[in-house]
N, C-alpha and C. Protein backbone atom coordinates (compact mmCIF):
# COMPACT_ATOMS: atom_id res chain seq x y z
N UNK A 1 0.85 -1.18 0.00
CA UNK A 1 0.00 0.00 0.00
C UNK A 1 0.89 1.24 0.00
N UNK A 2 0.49 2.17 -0.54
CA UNK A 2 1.38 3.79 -0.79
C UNK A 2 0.93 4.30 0.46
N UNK A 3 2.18 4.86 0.97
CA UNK A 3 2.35 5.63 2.08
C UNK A 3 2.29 6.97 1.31
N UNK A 4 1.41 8.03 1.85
CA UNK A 4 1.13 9.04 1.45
C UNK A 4 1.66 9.95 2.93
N UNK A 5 2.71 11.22 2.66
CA UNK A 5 3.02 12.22 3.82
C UNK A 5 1.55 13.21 4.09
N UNK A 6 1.33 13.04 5.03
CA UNK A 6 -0.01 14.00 5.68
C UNK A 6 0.65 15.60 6.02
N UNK A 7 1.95 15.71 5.80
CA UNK A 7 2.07 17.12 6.29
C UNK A 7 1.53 18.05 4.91
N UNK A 8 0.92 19.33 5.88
CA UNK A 8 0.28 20.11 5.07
C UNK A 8 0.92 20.69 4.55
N UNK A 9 2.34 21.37 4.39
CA UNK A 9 3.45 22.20 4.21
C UNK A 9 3.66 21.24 2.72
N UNK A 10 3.76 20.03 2.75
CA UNK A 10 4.71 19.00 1.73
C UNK A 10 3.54 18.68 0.51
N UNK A 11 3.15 19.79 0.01
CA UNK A 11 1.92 19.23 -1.22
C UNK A 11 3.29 18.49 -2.41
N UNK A 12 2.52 17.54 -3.04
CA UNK A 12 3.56 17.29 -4.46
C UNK A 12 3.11 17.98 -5.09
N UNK A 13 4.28 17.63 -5.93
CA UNK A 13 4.44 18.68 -7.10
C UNK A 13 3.39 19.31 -8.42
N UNK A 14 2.54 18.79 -8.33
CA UNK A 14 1.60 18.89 -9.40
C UNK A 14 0.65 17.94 -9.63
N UNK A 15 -0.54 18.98 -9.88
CA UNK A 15 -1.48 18.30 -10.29
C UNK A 15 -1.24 16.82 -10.62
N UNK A 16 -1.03 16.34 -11.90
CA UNK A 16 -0.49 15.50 -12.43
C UNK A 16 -0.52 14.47 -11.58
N UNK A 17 0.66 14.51 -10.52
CA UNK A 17 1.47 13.35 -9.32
C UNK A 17 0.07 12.90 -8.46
N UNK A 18 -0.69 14.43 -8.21
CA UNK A 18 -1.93 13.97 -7.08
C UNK A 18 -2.93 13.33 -8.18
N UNK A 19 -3.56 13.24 -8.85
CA UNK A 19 -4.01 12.29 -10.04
C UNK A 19 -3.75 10.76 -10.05
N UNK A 20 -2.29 10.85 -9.94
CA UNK A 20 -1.65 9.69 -10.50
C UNK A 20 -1.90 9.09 -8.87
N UNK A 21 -1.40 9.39 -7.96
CA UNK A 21 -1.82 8.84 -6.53
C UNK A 21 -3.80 8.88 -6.27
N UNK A 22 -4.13 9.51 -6.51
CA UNK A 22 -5.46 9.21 -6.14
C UNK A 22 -6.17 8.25 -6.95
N UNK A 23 -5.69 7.83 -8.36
CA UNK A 23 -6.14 6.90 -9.03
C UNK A 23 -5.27 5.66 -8.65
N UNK A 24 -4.68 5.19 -8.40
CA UNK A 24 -3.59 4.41 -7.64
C UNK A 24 -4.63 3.87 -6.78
N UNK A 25 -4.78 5.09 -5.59
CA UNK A 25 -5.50 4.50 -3.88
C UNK A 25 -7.25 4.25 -4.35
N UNK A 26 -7.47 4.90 -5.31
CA UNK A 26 -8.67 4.75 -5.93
C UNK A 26 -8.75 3.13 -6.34
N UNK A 27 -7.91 2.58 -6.90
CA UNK A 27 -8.32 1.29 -7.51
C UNK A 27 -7.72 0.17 -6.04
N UNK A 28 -6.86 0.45 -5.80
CA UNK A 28 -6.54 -0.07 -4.46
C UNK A 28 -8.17 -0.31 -3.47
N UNK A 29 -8.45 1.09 -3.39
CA UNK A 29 -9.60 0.82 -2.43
C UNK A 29 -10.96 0.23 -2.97
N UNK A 30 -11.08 -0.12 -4.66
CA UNK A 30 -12.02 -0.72 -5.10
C UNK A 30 -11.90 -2.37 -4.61
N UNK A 31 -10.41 -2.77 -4.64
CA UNK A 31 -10.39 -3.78 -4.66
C UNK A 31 -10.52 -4.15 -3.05
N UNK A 32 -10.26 -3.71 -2.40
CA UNK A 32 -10.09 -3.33 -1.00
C UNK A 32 -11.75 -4.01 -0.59
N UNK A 33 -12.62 -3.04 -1.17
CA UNK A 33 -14.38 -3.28 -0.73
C UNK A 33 -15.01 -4.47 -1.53
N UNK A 34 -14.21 -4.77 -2.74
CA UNK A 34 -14.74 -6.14 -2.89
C UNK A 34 -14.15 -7.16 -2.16
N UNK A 35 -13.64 -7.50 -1.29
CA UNK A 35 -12.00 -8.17 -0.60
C UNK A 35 -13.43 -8.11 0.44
N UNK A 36 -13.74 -7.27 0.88
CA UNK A 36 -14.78 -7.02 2.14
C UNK A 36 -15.53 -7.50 1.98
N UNK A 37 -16.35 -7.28 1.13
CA UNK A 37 -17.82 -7.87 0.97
C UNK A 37 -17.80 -9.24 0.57
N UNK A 38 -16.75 -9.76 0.38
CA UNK A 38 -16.72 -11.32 0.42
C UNK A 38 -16.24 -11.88 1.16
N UNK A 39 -14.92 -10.74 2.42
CA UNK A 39 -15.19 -12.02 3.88
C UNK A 39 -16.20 -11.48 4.48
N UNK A 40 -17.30 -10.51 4.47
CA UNK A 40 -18.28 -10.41 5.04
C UNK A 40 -19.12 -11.41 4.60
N UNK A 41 -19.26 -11.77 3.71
CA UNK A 41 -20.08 -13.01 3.31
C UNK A 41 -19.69 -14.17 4.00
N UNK A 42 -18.09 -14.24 3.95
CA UNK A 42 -17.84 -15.54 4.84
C UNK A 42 -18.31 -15.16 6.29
N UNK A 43 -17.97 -14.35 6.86
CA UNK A 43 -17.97 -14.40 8.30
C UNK A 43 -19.55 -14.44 8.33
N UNK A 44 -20.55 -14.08 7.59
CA UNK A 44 -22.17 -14.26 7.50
C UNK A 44 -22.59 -15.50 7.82
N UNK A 45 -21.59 -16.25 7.28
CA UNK A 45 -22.12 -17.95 6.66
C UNK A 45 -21.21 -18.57 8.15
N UNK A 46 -20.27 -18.63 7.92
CA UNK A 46 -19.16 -19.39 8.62
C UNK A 46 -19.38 -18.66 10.75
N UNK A 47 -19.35 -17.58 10.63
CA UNK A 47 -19.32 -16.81 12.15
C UNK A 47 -17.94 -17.77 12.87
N UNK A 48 -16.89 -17.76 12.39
CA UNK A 48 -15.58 -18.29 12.70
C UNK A 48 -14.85 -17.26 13.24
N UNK A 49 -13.74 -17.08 14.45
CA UNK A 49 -13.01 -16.25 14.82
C UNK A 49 -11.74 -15.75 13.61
N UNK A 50 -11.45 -16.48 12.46
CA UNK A 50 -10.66 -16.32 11.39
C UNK A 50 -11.67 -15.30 10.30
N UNK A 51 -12.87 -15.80 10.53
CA UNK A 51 -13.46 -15.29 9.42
C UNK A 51 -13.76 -13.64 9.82
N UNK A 52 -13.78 -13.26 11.09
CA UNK A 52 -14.25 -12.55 11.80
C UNK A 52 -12.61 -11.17 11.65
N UNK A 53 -11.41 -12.20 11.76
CA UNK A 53 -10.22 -11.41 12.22
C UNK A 53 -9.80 -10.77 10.28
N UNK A 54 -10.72 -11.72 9.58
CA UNK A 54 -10.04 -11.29 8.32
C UNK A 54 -10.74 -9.94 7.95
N UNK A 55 -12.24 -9.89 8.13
CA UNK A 55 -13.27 -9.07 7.99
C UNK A 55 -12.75 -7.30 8.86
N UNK A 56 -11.95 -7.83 9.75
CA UNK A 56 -11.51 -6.70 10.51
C UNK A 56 -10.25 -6.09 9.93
N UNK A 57 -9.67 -7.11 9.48
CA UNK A 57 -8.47 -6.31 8.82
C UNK A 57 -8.51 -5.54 7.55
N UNK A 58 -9.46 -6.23 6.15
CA UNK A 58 -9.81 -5.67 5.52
C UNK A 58 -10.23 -4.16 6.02
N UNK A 59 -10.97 -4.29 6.87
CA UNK A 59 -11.50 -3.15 6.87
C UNK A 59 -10.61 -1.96 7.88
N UNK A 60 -9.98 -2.34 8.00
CA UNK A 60 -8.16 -1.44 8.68
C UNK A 60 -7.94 -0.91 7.64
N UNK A 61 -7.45 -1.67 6.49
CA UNK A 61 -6.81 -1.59 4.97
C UNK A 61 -7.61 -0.41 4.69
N UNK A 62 -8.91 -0.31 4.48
CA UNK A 62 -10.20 0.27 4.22
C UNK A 62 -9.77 1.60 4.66
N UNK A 63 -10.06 1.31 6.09
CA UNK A 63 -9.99 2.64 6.91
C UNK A 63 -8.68 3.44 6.23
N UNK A 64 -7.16 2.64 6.00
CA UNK A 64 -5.99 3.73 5.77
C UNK A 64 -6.43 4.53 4.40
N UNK A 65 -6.82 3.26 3.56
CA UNK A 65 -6.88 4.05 2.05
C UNK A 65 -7.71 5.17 2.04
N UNK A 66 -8.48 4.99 2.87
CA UNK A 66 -9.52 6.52 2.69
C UNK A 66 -9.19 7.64 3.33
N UNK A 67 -8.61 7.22 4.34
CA UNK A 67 -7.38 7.98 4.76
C UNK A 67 -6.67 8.68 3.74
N UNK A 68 -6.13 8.22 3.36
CA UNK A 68 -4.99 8.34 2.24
C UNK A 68 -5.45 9.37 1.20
N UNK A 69 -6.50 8.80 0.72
CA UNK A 69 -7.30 9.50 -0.59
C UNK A 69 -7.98 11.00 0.16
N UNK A 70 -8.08 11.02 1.72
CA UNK A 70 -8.66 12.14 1.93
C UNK A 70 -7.59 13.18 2.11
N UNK A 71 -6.56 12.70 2.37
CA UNK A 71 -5.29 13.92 2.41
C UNK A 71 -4.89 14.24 0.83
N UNK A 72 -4.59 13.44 -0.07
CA UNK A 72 -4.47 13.39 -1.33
C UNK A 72 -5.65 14.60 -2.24
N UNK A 73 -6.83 14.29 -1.60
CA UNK A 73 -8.03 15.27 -2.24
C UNK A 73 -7.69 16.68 -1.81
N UNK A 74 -7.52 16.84 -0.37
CA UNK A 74 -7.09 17.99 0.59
C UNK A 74 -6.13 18.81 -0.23
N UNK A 75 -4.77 17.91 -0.45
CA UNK A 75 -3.80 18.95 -1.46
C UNK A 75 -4.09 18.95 -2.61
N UNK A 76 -4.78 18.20 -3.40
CA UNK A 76 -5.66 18.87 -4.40
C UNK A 76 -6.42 19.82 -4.57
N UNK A 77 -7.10 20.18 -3.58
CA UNK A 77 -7.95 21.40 -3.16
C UNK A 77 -7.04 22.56 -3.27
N UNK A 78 -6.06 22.24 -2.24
CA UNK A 78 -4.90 23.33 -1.84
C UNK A 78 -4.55 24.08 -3.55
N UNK A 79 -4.10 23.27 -3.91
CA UNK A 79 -3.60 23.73 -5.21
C UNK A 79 -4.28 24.31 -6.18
N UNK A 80 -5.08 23.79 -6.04
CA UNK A 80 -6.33 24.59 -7.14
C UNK A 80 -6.71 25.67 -6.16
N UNK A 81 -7.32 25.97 -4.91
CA UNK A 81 -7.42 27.19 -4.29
C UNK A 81 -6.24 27.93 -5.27
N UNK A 82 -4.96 27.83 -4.81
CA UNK A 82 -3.87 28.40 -5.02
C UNK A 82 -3.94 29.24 -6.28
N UNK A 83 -3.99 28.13 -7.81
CA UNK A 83 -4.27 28.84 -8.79
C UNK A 83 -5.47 29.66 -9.04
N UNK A 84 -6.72 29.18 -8.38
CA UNK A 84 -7.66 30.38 -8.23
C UNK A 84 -7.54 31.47 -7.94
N UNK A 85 -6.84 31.38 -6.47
CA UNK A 85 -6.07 32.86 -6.04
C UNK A 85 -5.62 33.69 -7.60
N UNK A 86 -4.19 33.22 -7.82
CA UNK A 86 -3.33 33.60 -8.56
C UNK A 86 -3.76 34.34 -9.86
N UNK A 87 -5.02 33.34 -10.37
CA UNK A 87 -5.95 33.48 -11.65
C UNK A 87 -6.72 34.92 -11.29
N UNK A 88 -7.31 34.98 -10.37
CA UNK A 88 -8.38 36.11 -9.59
C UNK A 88 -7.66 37.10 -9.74
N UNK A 89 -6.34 37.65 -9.44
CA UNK A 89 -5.26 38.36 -8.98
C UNK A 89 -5.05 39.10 -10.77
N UNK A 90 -4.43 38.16 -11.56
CA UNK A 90 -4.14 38.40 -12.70
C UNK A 90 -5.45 38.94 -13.14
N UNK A 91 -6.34 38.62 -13.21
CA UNK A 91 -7.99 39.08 -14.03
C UNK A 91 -7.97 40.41 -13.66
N UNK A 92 -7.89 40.78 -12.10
CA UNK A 92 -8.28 41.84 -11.18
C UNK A 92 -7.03 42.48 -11.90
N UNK A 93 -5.84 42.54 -12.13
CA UNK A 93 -4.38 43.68 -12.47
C UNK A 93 -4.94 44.00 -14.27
N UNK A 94 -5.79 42.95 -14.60
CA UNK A 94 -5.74 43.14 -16.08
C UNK A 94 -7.26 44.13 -15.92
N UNK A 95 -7.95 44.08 -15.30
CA UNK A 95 -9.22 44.82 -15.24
C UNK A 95 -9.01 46.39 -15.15
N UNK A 96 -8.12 46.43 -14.40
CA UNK A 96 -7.43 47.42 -13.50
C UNK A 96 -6.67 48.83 -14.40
């Protein structure tokens, strides 16, 4: 699984990179919820302490990736704020 840095200071470099990581944790976490919903099926059928410990971990996995994808969206935001700023600024000097 991709370790993604949560500091707010450390955006990558571009658009582009956050794309390329959020489609990454994106398909990761598709596979992630089908992985789930079929030891949830087992642990449905079976109610086994294995079936039970797998169902929990999946859903750990679960919990980081969305994790992941929500800091990833965050500096996506950041950046586009950013060029909004920048864009607003230029319009406003050219109006001017």
């Amino acid at each position: 699984m991709f370790k993604f840095d949560n500091s707010h200071d450390k955006d990558p470099k571009s658009v582009d990179d956050i794309e390329k990581l959020i489609n990454e944790n994106s398909s990761e976490h598709q596979q992630l919820l089908d992985s789930f919903k079929k030891s949830m099926d087992s642990f449905a059928t079976e109610r086994s302490m294995d079936t039970c410990l797998e169902a929990l971990n999946i859903s750990i996995q679960l919990a980081s990736v969305r994790s992941t994808l929500t800091e990833l969206y965050k500096s996506y935001c950041r950046i586009l704020e950013r060029e909004v700023t920048r864009l607003r600024k230029i319009t406003q000097e050219n109006t001017q």
